[in-house]
Protein backbone atom coordinates (compact mmCIF):
# COMPACT_ATOMS: atom_id res chain seq x y z
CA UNK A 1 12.78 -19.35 6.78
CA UNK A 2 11.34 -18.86 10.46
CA UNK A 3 8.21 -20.16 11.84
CA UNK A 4 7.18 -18.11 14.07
CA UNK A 5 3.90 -18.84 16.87
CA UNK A 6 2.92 -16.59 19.13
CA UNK A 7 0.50 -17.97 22.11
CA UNK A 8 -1.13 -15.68 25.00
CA UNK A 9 -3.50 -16.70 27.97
CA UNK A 10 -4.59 -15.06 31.30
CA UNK A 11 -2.74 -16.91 34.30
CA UNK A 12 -2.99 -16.13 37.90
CA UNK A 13 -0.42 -13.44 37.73
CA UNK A 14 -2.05 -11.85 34.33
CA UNK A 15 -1.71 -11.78 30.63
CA UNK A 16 1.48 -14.72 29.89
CA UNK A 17 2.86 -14.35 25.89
CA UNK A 18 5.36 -16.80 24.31
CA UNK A 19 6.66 -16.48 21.54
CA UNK A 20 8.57 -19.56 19.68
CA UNK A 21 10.10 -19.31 16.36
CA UNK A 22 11.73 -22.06 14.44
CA UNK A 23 15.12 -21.55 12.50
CA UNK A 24 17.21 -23.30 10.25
CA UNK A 25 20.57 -23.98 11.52
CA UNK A 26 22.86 -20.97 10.11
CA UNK A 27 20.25 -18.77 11.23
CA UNK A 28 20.22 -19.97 15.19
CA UNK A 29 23.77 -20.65 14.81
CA UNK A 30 24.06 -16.92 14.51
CA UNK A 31 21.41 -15.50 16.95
CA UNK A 32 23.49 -18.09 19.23
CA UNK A 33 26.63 -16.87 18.59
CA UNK A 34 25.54 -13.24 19.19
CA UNK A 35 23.89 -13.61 22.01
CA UNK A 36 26.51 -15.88 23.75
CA UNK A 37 29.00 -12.43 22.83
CA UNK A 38 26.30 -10.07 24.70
CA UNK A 39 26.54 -11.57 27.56
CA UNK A 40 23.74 -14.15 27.50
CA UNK A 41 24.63 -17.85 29.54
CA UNK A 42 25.16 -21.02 28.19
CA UNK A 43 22.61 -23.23 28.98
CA UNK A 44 23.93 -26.90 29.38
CA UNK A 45 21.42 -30.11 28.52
CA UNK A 46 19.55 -28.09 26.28
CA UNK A 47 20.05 -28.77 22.62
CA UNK A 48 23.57 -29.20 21.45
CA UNK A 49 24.11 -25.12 22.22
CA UNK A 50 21.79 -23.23 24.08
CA UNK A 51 22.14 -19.62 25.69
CA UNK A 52 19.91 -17.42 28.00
CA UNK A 53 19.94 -13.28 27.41
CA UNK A 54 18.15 -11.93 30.01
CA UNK A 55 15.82 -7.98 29.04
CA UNK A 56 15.63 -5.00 30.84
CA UNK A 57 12.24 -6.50 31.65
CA UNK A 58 13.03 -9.32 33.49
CA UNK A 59 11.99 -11.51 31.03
CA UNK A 60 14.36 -14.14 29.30
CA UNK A 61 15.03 -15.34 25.28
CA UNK A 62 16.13 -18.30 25.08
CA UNK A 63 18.26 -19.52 21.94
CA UNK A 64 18.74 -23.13 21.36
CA UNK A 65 20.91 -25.05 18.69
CA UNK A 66 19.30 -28.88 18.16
CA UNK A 67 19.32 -31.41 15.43
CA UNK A 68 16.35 -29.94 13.90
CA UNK A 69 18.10 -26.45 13.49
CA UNK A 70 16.67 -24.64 16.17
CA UNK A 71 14.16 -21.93 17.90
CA UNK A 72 13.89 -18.93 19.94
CA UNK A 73 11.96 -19.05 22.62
CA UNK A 74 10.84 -15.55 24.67
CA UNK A 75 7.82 -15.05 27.34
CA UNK A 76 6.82 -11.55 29.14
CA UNK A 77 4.69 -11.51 31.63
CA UNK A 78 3.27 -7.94 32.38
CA UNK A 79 3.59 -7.37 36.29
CA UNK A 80 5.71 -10.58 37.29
CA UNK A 81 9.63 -10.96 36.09
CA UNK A 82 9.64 -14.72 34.37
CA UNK A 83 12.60 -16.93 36.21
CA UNK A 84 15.49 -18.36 34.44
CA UNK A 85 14.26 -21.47 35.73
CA UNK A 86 10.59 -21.33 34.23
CA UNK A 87 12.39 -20.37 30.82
CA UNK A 88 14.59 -23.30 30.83
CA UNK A 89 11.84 -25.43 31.91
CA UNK A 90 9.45 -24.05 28.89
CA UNK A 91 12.46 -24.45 26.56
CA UNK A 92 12.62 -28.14 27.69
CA UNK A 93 9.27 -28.72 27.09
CA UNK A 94 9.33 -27.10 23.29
CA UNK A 95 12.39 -29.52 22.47
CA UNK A 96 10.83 -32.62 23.66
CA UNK A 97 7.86 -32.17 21.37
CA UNK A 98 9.81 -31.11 18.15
């Protein structure tokens, strides 16, 4: 079953939204594996699989495999293209605290 939160807050570039959802492990395991075969990255040091897929946007999903099964994590920021780097930083951040 997924777990799904959705925050959203006005930053200095606009209106931010992240999205997280939690998954059980043959669920992530296949959103992995799916994006890893359209063309997303492997992420190392993040969970025990992770992958970016970048949008048309410029915003990123991240998908990461971890002990606890493992979550989706996407943000879009109207205006301003999120980095890979901010993504992987955010994604970081949601591990630590699972």
């Amino acid at each position: 079953m997924l777990k799904n939160t959705t925050c959203t807050w006005t930053g200095s570039t606009g209106i931010v939204i992240l999205a997280i959802s939690d998954a059980q492990v043959q669920q992530i395991q296949a959103v992995v594996n799916g994006a890893e075969s359209a063309g997303g990255k492997d992420v190392p040091g993040l969970g025990s699989k992770a992958v970016i897929a970048s949008e048309a946007s410029g915003d990123f999903i991240l998908y990461v495999l971890d002990a606890k099964g493992g979550f989706g994590l996407s943000i879009h920021s109207p205006g301003q293209a999120v980095t890979e780097a901010q993504g992987i930083s955010l994604a970081k951040l949601v591990e630590g605290r699972r």
